[in-house]
Protein backbone atom coordinates (compact mmCIF):
# COMPACT_ATOMS: atom_id res chain seq x y z
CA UNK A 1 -63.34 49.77 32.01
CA UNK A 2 -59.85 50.59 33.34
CA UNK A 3 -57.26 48.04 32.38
CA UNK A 4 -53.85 48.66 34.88
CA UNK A 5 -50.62 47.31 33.75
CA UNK A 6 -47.89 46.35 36.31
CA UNK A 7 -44.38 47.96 35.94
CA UNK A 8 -45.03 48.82 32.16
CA UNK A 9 -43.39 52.15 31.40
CA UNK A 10 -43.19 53.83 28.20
CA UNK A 11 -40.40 52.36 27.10
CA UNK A 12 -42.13 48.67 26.89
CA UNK A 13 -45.28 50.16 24.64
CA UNK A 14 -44.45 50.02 21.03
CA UNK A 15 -46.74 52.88 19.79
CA UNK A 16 -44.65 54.79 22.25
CA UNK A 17 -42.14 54.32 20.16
CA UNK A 18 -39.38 55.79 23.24
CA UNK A 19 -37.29 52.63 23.01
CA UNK A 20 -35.22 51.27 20.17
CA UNK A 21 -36.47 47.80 21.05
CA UNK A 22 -39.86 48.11 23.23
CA UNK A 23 -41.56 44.42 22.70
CA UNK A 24 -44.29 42.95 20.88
CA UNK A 25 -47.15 45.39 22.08
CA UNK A 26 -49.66 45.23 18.95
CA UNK A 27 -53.08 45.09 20.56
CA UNK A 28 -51.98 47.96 23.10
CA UNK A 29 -50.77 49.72 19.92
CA UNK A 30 -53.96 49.32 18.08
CA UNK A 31 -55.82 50.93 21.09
CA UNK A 32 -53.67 53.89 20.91
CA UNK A 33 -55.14 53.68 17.00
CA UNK A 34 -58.29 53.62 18.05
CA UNK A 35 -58.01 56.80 20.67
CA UNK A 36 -56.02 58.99 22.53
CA UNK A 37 -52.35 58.59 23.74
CA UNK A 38 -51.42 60.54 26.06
CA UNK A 39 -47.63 61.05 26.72
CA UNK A 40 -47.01 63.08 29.61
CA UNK A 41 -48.99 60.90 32.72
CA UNK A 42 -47.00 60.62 35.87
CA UNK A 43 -48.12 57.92 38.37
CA UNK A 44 -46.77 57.14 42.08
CA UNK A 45 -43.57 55.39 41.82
CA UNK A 46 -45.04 52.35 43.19
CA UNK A 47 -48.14 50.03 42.72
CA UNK A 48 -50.47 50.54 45.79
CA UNK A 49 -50.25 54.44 45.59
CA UNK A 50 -50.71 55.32 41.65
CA UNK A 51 -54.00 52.55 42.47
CA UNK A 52 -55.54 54.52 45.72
CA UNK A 53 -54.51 57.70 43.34
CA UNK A 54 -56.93 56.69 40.61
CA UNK A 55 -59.73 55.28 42.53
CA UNK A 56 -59.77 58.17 44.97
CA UNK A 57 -58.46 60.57 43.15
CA UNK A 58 -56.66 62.16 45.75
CA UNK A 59 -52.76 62.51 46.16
CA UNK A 60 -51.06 60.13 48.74
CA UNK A 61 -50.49 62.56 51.45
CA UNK A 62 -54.02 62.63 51.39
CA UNK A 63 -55.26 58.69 51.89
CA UNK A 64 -51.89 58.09 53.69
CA UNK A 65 -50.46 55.93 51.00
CA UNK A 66 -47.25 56.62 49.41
CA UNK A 67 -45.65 53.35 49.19
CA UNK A 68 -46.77 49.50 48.53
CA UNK A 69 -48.59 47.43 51.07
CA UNK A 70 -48.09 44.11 52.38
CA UNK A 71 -51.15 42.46 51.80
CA UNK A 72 -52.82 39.34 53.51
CA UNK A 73 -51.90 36.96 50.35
CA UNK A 74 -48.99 36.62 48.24
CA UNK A 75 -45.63 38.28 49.09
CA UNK A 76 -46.26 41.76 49.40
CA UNK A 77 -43.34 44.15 48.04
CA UNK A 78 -40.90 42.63 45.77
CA UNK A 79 -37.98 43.84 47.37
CA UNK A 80 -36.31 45.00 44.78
CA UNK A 81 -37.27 48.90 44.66
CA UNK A 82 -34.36 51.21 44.80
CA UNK A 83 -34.44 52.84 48.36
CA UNK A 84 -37.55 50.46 49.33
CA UNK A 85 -39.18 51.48 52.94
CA UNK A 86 -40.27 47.78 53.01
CA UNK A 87 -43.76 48.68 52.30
CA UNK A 88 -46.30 49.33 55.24
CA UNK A 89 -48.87 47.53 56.89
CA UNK A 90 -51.66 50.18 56.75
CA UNK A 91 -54.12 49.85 53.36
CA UNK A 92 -56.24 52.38 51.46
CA UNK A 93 -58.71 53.72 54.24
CA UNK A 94 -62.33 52.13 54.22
CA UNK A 95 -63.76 56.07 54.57
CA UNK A 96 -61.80 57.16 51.12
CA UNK A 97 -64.46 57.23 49.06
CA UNK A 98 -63.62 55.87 45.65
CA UNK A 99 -65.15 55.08 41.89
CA UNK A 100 -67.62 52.37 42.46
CA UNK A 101 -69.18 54.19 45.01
CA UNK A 102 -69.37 57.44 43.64
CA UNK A 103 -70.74 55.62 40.67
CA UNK A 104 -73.72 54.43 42.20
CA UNK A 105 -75.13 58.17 41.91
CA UNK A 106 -75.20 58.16 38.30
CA UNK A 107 -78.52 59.96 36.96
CA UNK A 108 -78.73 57.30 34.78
CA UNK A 109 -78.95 53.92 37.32
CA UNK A 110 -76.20 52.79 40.00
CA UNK A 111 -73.39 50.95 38.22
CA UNK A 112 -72.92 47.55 39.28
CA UNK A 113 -68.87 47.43 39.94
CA UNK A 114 -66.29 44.89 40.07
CA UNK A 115 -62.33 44.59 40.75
CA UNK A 116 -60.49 41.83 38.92
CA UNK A 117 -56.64 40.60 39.60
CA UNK A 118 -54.04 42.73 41.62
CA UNK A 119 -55.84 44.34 44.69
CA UNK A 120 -53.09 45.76 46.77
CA UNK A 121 -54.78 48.35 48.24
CA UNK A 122 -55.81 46.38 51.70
CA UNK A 123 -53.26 45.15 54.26
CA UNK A 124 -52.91 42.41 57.01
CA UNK A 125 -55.24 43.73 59.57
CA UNK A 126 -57.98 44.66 56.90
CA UNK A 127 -58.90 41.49 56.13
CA UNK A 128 -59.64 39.58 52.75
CA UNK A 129 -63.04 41.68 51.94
CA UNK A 130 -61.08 44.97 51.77
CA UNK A 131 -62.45 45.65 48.13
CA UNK A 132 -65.84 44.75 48.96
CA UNK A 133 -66.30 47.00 52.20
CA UNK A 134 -63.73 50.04 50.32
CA UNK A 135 -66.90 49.78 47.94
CA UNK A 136 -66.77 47.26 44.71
CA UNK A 137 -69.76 45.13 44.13
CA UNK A 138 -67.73 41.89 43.39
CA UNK A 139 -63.78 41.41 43.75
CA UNK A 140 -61.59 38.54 42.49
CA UNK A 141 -57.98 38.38 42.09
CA UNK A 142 -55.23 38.37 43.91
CA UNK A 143 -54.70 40.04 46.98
CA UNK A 144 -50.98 41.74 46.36
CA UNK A 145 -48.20 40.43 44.58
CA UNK A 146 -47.61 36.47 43.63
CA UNK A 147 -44.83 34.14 43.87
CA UNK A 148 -45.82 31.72 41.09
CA UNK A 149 -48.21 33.04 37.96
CA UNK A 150 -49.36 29.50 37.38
CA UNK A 151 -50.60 27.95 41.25
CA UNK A 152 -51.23 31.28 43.52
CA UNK A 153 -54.21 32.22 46.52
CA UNK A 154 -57.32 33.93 44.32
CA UNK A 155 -59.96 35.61 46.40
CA UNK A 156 -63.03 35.72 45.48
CA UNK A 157 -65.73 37.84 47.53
CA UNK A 158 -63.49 37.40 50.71
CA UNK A 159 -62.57 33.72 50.54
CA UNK A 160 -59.51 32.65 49.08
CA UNK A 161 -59.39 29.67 46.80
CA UNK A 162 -56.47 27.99 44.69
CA UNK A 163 -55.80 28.94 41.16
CA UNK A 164 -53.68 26.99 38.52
CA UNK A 165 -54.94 29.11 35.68
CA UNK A 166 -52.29 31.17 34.50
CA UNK A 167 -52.52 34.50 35.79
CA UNK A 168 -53.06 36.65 33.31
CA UNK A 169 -54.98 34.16 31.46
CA UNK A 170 -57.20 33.71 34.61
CA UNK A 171 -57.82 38.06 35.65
CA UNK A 172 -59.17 37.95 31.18
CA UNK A 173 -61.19 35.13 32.40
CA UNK A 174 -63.15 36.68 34.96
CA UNK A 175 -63.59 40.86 32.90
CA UNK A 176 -64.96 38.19 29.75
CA UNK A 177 -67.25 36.51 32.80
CA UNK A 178 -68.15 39.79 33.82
CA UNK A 179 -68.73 42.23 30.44
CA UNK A 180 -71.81 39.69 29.67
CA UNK A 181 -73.00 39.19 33.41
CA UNK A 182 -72.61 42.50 34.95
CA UNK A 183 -76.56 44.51 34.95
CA UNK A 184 -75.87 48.12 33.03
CA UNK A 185 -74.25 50.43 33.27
CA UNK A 186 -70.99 48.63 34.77
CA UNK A 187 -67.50 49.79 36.21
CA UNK A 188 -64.59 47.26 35.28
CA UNK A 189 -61.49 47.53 37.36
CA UNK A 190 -59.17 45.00 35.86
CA UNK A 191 -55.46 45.53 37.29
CA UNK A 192 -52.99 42.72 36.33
CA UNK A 193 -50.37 41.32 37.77
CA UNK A 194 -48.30 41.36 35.16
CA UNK A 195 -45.17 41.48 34.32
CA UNK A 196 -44.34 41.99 37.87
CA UNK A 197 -41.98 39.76 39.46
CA UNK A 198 -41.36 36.55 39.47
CA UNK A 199 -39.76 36.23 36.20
CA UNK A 200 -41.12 33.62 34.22
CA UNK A 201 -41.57 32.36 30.74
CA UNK A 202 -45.43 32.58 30.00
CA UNK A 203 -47.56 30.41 27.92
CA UNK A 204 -46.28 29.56 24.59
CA UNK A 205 -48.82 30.20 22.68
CA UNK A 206 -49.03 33.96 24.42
CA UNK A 207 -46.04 35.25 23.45
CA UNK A 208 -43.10 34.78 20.47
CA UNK A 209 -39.66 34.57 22.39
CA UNK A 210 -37.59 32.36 22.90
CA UNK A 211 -36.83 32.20 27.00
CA UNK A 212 -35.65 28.42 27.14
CA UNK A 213 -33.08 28.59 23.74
CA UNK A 214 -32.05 32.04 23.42
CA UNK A 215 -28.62 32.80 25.33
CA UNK A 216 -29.99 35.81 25.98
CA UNK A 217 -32.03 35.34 29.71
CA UNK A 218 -32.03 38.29 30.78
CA UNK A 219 -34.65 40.38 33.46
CA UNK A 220 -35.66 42.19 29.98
CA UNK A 221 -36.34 39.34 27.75
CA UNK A 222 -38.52 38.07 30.71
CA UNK A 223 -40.59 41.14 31.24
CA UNK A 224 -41.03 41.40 27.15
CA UNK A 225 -42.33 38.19 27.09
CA UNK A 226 -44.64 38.96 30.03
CA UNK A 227 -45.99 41.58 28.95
CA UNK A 228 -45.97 40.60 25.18
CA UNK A 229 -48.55 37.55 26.94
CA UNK A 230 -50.62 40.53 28.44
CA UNK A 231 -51.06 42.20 25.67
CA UNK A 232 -52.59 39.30 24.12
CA UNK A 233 -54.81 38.23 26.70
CA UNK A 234 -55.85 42.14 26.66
CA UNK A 235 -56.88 41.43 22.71
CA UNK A 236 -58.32 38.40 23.87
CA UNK A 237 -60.75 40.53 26.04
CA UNK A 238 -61.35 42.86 23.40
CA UNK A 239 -62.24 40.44 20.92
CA UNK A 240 -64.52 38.74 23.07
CA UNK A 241 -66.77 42.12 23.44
CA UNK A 242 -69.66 42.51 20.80
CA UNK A 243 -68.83 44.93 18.54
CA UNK A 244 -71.92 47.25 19.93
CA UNK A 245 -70.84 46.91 23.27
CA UNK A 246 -66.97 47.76 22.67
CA UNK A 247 -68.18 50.63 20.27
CA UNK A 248 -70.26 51.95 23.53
CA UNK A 249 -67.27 51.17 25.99
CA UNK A 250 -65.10 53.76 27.54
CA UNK A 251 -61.70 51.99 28.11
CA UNK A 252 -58.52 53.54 30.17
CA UNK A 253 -55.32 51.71 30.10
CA UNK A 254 -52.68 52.66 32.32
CA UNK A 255 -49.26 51.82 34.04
CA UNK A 256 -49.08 51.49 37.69
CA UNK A 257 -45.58 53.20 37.60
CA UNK A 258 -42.52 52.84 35.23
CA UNK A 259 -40.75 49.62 34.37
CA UNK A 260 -38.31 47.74 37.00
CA UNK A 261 -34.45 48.62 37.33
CA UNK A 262 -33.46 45.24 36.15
CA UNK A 263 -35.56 45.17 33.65
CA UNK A 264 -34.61 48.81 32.18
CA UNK A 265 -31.96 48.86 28.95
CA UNK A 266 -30.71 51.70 27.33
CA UNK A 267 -31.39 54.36 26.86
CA UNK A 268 -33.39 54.24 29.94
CA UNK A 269 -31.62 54.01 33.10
CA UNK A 270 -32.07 50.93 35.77
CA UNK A 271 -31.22 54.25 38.37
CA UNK A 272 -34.33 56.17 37.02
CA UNK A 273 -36.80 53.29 37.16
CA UNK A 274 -39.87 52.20 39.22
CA UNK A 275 -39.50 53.27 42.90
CA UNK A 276 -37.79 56.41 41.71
CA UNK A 277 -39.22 59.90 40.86
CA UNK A 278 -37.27 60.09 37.58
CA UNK A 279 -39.26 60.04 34.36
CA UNK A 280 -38.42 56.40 34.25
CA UNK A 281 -40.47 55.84 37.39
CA UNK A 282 -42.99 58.38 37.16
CA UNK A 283 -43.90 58.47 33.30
CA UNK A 284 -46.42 55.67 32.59
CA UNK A 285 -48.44 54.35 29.22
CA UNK A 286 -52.12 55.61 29.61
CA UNK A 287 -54.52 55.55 26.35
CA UNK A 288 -58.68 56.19 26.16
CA UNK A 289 -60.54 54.63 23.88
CA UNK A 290 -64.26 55.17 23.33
CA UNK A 291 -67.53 56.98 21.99
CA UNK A 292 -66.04 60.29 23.57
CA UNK A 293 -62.98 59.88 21.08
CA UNK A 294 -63.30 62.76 18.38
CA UNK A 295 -60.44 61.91 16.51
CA UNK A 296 -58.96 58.56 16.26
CA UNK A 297 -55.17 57.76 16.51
CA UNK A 298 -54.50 61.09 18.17
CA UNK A 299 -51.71 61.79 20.26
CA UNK A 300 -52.10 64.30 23.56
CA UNK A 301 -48.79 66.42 24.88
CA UNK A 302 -50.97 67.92 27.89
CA UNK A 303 -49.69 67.38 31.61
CA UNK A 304 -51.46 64.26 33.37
CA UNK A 305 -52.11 62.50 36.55
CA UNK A 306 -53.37 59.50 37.05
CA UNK A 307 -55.63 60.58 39.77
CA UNK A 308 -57.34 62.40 36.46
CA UNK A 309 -59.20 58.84 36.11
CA UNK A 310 -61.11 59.53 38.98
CA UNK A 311 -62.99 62.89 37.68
CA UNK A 312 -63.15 61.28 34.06
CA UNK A 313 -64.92 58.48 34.86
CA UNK A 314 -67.20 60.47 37.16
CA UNK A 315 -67.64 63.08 34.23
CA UNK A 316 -68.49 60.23 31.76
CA UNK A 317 -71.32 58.60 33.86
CA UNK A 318 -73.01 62.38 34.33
CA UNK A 319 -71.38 63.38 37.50
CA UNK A 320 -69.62 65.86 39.21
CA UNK A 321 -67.31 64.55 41.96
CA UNK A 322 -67.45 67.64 43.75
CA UNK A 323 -71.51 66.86 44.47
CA UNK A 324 -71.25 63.05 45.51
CA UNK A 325 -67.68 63.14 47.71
CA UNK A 326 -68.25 63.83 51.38
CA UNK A 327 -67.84 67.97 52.60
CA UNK A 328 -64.66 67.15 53.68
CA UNK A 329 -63.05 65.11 51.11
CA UNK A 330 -60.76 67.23 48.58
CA UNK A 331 -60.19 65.79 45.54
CA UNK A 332 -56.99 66.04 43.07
CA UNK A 333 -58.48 65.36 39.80
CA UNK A 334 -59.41 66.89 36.72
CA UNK A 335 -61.42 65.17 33.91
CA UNK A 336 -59.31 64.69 31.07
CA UNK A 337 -62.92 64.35 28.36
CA UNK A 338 -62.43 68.10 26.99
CA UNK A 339 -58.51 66.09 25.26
CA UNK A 340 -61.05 63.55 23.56
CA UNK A 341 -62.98 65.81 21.70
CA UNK A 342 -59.56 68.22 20.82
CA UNK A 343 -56.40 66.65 21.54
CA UNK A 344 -54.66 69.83 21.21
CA UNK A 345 -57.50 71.18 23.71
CA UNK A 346 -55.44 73.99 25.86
CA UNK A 347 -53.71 72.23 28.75
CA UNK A 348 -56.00 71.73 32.55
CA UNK A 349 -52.70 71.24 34.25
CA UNK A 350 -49.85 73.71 34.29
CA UNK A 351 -47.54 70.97 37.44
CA UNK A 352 -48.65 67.90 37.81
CA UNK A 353 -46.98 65.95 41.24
CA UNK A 354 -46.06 62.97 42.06
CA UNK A 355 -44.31 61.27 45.51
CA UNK A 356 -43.24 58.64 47.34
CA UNK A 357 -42.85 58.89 51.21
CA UNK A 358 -42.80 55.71 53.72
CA UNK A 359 -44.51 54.28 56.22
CA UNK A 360 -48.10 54.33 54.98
CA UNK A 361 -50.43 56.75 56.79
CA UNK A 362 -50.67 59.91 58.62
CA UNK A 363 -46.85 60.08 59.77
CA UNK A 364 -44.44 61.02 60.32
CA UNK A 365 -42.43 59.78 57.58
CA UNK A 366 -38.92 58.37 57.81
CA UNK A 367 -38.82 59.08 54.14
CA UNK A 368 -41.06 61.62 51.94
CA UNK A 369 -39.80 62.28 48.10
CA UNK A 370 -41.77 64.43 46.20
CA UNK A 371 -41.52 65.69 42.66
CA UNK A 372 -43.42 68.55 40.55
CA UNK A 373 -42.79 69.74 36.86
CA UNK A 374 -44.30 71.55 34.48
CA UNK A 375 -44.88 71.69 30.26
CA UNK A 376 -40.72 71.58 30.82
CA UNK A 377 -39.01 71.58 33.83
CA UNK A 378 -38.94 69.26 36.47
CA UNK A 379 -38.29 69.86 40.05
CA UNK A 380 -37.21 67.06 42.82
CA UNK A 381 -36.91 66.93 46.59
CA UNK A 382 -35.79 63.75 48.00
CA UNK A 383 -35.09 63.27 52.08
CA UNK A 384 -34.72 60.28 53.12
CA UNK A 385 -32.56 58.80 56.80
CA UNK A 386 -29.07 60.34 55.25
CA UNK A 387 -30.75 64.18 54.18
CA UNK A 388 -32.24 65.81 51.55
CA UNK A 389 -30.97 66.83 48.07
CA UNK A 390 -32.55 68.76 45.07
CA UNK A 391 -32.54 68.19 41.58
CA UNK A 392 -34.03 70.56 38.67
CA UNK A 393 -34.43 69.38 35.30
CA UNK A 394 -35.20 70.37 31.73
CA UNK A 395 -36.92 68.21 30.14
CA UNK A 396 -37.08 69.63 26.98
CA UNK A 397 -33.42 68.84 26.32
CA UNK A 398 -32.44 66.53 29.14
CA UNK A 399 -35.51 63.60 28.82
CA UNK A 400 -32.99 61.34 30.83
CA UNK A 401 -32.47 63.72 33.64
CA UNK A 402 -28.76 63.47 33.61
CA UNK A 403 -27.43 67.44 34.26
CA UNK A 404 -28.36 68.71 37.46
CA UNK A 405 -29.21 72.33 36.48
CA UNK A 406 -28.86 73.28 40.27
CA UNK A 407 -25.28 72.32 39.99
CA UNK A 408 -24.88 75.25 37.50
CA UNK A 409 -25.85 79.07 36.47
CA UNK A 410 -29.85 78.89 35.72
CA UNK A 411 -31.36 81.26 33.13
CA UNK A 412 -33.45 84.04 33.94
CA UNK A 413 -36.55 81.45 32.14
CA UNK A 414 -35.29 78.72 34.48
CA UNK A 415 -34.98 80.26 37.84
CA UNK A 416 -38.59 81.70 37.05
CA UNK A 417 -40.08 78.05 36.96
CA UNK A 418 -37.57 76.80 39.88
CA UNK A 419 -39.89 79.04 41.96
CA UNK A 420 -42.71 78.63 40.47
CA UNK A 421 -42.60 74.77 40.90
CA UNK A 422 -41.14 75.34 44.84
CA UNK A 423 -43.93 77.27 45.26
CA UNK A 424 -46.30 74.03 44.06
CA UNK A 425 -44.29 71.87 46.51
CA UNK A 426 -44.38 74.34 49.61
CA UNK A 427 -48.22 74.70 48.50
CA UNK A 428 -48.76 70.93 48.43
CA UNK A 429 -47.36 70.19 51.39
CA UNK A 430 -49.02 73.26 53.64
CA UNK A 431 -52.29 72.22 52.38
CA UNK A 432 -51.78 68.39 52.62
């Protein structure tokens, strides 16, 4: 089961303990207790790409999407990104092969599959049965994004419907429906909307702040509160599962990209947020739980991506991409199971890459940002309609990415990974 959280970064996780004041997080924080955290995952910038990433498990360049999509329901983009494109109409690619069906080749059985809340991945000319024909076995949710959590469109199968269940509430509904009904083995896909815009105060029982007597209304209170009422819909769903069943269940949780500008406090920057390919935008929560966990309340340091679902999940039901995925399809993934048995397991990844580029599909691109680093540095490109700039980081002592080291004298150490992680980024985008 892979759980995706909307605009959650690190610093809204307690157990990441990055932010002096993160939220109320405890059921995501007893996960990380009960597996592996992982600390170093970049994601896309934005929602639709860091999904097509994980499902496909193939870089954006590759399926043609590197922004968000406007989708046939609900309101698309939210408009507020930093240097938004305005999204594009194109959607993930019905030939991209992706989890469900690669999972239907598992020596043990086919695994029945379904996709529950945000969607996002299909656009206006793809029609409301985009998950169904990209390869899930059941899909209900919304589209793309929603303008009111408590009365929005829900799809289900391809025909839209009329929901007044709270959102959140409602997607924890349907994975509780679906643990006890789905035939084994089965492949949960469970994105949430939430805490995406709108801001809203959530159900009172679902969170502990006060959003209608504090003083204090700010974008930040709002998204703690959403995602405070996540979490415990999440334990909700966790609690509901028999305790041989959850004992026997591989679960993923994941951000979709970092947290949103206006919802960013110090000493993360609103500049460096989602949209951006700062750590802020880039640097998501992602813990596995499991019978593959070796040792318990671990924490792993190694270089991730999120399209490192896509092989892991593969690798867990018996399979090796590589045999299933068309001759022509290259995949970007590397199974991240050898980090449950040995946290401290030496490092798969030496770069791991993440971008952003605008419109959606095969270009050209009015915009294409791109971003590589490695177990320290951190090397940017971004062009965009006024020109190009780079920006080199260390990470080690600059986690905020605030000194430019291009603007000064590099070591001898430094220069040496400057071309090194060019050389990744000329690589990349030869081969893309």
């Amino acid at each position: 089961m892979v759980l995706v959280l909307d605009d959650v970064g690190v610093d809204r996780i307690g157990v990441y303990a990055e932010h002096p004041d993160p939220g109320r997080t405890p059921n995501i924080d007893l996960l990380a207790r009960e597996g592996v955290l992982f600390r170093n995952v970049w994601a896309s910038p934005v929602c639709s790409s860091t999904r097509a990433n994980a499902l496909t498990g193939r870089y954006g360049f590759r399926t043609g999407v590197g922004d968000w999509i406007h989708g046939s329901s609900g309101i698309g983009g939210s408009g507020t990104d930093p240097g938004t494109g305005g999204g594009a109409g194109l959607g993930l690619p019905l030939e991209e092969t992706i989890l469900p069906e690669v999972l239907r080749h598992a020596p043990s059985g086919p695994y029945s599959s379904a996709a529950l809340g945000k969607w996002h991945l299909g656009s206006d000319d793809d029609g409301l049965l985009h998950p169904l024909r990209s390869g899930f076995g059941y899909h209900a949710g919304s589209f793309s994004n929603i303008v009111d959590y408590f009365h929005w469109p829900k799809v289900v199968n391809g025909i839209e419907h009329h929901s007044d269940v709270y959102a959140t509430t409602d997607t924890v509904d349907d994975a509780i429906r679906l643990t006890r009904a789905l035939p084994e083995p089965w492949f949960l896909w469970v994105a949430f909307n939430a805490p995406h815009r709108p801001l809203h105060a959530p159900p009172d029982e679902l969170h502990t702040f006060d959003l209608v007597g504090s003083p204090d209304q700010s974008p930040a209170q709002h998204m703690k509160a959403m995602t405070e009422a996540l979490d415990t819909e999440i334990g909700r769903l966790l609690a509901s599962m028999d305790p041989v069943d959850r004992a026997h269940t591989t679960i993923i949780l994941l951000g979709d990209n970092g947290t949103e500008f206006a919802a960013t406090t110090p000493p993360f920057s609103p500049g460096h947020a989602k949209g951006t390919l700062y750590e802020g935008g880039v640097n998501v929560p992602f813990i596995i739980t499991g019978p593959r966990v070796q040792v318990p309340a671990s924490e792993c340091t190694a270089l991730v991506n999120v399209t490192d679902v896509f092989a892991t999940v593969a690798e867990i039901a018996g399979l090796d991409p590589v045999a299933v995925l068309p001759e022509d399809s290259r995949h970007d993934s590397i199974s991240l199971l050898p980090y449950l048995a040995d946290p401290a397991a030496p490092p798969r990844r030496d770069w791991v890459y993440a971008e952003r580029f605008f419109p959606n599909g095969p270009g050209p691109y009015s915009q294409y940002s791109r971003a590589v680093r490695g177990p320290r540095y951190k090397l940017m490109h971004l062009e965009g309609l006024v020109g190009s700039a780079d920006l080199f980081f260390d990470l080690g002592t600059d986690p905020f990415e605030q000194e430019n080291l291009l603007l000064g004298v590099l070591s001898d150490g430094a220069q040496a990974e400057l071309d090194r992680l060019q050389e990744v980024l000329d690589r990349l985008r030869v081969y893309g």
